[in-house]
Protein backbone atom coordinates (compact mmCIF):
# COMPACT_ATOMS: atom_id res chain seq x y z
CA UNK A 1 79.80 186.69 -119.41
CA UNK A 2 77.55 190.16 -119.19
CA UNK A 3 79.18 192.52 -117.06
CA UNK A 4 77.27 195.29 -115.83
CA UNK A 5 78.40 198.57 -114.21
CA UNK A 6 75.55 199.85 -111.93
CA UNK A 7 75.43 202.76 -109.81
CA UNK A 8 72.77 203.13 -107.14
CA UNK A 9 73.39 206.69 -105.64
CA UNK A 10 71.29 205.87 -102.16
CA UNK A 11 73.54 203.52 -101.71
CA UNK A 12 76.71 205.19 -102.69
CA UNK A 13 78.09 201.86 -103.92
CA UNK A 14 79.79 200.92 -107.57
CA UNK A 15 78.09 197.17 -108.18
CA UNK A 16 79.10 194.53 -110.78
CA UNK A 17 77.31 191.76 -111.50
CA UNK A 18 78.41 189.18 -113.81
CA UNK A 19 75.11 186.87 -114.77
CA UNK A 20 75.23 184.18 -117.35
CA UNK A 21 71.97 183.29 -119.06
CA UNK A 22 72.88 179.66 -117.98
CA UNK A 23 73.08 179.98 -114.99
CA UNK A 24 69.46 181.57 -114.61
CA UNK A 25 66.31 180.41 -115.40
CA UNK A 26 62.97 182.14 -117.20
CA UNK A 27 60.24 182.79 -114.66
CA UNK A 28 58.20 185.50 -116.98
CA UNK A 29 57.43 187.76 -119.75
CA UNK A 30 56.61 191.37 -119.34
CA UNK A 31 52.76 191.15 -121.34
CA UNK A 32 50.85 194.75 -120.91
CA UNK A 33 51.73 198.02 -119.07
CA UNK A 34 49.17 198.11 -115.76
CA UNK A 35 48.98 201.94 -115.03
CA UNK A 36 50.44 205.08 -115.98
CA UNK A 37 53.12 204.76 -113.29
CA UNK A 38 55.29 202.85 -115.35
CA UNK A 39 53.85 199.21 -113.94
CA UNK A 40 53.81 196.91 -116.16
CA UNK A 41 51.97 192.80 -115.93
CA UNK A 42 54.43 189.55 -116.56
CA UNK A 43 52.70 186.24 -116.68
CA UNK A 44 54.68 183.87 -114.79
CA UNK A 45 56.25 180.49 -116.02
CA UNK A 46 55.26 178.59 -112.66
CA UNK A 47 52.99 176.31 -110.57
CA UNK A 48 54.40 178.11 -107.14
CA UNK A 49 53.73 182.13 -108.40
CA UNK A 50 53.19 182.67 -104.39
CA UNK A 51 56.67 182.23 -104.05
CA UNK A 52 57.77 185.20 -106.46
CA UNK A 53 55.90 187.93 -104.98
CA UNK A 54 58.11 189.84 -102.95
CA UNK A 55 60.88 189.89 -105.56
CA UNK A 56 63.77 192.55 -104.75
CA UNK A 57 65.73 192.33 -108.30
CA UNK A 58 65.50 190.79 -111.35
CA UNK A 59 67.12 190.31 -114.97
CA UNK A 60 65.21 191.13 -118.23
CA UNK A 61 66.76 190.13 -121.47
CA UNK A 62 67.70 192.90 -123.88
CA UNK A 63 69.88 191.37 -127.19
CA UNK A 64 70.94 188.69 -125.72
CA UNK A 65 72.14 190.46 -122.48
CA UNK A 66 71.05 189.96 -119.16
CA UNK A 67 70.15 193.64 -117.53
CA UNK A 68 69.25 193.32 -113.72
CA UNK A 69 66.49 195.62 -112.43
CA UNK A 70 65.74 196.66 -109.22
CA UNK A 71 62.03 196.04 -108.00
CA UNK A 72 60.24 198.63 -105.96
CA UNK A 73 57.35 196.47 -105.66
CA UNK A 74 55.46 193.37 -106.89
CA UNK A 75 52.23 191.37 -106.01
CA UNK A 76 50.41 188.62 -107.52
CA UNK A 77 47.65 189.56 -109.61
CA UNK A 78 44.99 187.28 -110.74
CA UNK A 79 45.92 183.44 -110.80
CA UNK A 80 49.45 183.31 -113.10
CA UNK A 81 50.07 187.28 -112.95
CA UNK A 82 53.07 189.51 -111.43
CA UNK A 83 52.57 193.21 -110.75
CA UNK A 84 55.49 194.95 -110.98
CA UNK A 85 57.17 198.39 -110.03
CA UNK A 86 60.76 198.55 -110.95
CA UNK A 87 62.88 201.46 -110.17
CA UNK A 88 63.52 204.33 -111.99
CA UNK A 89 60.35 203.25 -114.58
CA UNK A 90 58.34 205.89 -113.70
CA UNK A 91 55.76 206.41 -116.75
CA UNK A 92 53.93 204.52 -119.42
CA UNK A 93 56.58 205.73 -121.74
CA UNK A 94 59.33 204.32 -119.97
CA UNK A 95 56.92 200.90 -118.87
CA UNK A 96 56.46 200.68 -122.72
CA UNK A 97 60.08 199.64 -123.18
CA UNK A 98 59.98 196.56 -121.07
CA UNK A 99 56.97 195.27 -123.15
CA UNK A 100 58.12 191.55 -124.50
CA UNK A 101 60.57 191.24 -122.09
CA UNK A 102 61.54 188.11 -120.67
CA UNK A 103 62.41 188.15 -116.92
CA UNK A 104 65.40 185.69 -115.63
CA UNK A 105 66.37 184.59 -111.95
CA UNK A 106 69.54 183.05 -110.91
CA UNK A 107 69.27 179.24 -111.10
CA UNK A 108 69.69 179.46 -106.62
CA UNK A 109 66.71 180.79 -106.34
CA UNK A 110 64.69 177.64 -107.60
CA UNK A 111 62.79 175.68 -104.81
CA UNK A 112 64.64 172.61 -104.57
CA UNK A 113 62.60 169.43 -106.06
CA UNK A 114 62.59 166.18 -104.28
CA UNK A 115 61.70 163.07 -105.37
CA UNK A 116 61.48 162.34 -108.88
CA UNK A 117 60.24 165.97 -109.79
CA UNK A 118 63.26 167.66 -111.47
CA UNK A 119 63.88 170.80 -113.67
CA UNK A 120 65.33 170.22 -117.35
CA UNK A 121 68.66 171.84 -116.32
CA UNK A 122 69.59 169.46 -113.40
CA UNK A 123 69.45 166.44 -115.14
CA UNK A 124 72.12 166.92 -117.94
CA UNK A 125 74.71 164.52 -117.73
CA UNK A 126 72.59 161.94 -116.10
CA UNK A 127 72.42 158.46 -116.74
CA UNK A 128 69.64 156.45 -118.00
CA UNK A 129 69.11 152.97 -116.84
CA UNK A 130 66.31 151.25 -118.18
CA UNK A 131 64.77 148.46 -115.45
CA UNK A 132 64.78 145.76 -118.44
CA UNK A 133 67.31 147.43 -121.02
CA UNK A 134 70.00 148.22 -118.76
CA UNK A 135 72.76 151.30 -119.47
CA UNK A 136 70.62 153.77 -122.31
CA UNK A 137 73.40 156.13 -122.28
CA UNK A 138 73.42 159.81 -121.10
CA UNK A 139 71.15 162.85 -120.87
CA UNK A 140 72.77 165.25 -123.26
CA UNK A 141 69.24 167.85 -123.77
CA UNK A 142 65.99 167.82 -123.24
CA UNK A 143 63.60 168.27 -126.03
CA UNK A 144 60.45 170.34 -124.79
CA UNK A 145 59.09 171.88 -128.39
CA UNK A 146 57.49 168.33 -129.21
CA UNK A 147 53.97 167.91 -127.69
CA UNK A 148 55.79 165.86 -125.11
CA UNK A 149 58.94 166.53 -123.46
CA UNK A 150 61.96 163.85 -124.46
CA UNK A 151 65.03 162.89 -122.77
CA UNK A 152 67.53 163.30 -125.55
CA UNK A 153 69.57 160.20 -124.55
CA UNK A 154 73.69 160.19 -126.03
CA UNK A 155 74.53 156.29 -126.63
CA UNK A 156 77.91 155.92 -127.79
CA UNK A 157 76.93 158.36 -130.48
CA UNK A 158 73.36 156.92 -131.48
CA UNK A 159 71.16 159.51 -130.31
CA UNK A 160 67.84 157.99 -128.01
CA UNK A 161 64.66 159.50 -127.96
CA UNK A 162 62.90 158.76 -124.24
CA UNK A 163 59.44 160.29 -123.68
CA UNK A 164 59.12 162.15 -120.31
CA UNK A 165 56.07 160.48 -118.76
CA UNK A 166 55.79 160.18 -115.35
CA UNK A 167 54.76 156.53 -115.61
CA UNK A 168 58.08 155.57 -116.73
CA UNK A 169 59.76 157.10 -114.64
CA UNK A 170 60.76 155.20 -111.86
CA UNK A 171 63.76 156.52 -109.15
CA UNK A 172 65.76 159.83 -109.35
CA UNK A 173 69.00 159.62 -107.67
CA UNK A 174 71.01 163.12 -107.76
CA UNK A 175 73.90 161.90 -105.62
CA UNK A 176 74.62 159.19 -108.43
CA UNK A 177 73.30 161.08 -111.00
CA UNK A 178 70.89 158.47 -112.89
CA UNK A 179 67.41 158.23 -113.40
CA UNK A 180 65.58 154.69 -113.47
CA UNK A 181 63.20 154.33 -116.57
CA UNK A 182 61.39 151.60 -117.53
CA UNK A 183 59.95 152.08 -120.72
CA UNK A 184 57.69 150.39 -123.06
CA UNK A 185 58.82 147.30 -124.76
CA UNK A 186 60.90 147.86 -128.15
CA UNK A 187 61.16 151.54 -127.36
CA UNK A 188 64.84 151.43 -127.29
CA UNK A 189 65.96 148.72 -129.75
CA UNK A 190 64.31 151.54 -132.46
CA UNK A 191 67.08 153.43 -131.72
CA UNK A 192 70.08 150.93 -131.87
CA UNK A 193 68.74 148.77 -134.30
């Protein structure tokens, strides 16, 4: 838990904000400064950027710690881009600081997916249920350093290796928490044999 003491004298108000770095998600990473007004450029980690242009606050990572920062303004710039203006960063100097900086949001303020779109944090803890298979066994991680992304699949200890592809794939269902695969033949018996 990061606890944070904040004081924000035009408000007169004592905040604290408790923000754990699993319950946010990664939306960008501070890249360049923009002007000598202590902007500064983060390239954003989404196919929807239009809907993170009017941020009011965000959280940039500093050792391990989750810092929130209060935006004076942001605007899209160029296709994947975020202009930024945070309070109190008023010069290059200061601007240089956030350089590398990776910018969090609380996990709320995701668009909500339908269908069988989901992010990598909701489905932990689902089940797997291959069409031909049957039970695979649970979603314990997903793997998305491989050139593909895998469903790291927990069968009674065996560990299960399920590419994410789209064309297996079949039915989402968050109120019973399993996702319907069906997956190439022999796919899974290389796992439990």
């Amino acid at each position: 838990i990061y606890l944070f003491h904040i004081f924000k004298p035009d408000l007169c108000q004592v905040f604290f904000i408790i923000m754990k770095k699993k319950d946010c998600f990664f939306l960008a990473k501070i890249i360049k400064k923009y002007s000598f007004k202590g902007e500064v450029l983060a390239k954003l980690d989404t196919d929807q950027p239009e809907l993170y242009k009017e941020l009011k606050t965000v959280f940039l990572e500093f050792n391990n710690s989750l810092i929130p920062y209060f935006v004076e303004k942001s605007n899209l710039h160029k296709s994947n881009l975020l202009r930024l203006k945070f309070e109190d960063i008023n010069c290059e100097v200061e601007a240089d600081m956030l350089i590398k900086k990776d910018i969090y949001l609380p996990l709320n303020l995701l668009p909500k997916l339908k269908g069988n779109s989901f992010y990598f944090h909701e489905i932990l803890g689902f089940k797997i249920i291959d069409l031909k298979y049957g039970f695979v066994g649970e979603v314990k991680s997903v793997n998305d350093n491989s050139p593909q992304a895998l469903f790291e699949i927990d069968n009674n200890g065996k560990e299960i290796l399920i590419p994410i592809n789209d064309e297996f794939i079949k039915n989402i269902n968050r109120e019973t928490k399993t996702i319907s695969v069906l997956t190439p033949p022999g796919l899974i018996d290389l796992f439990i044999d």
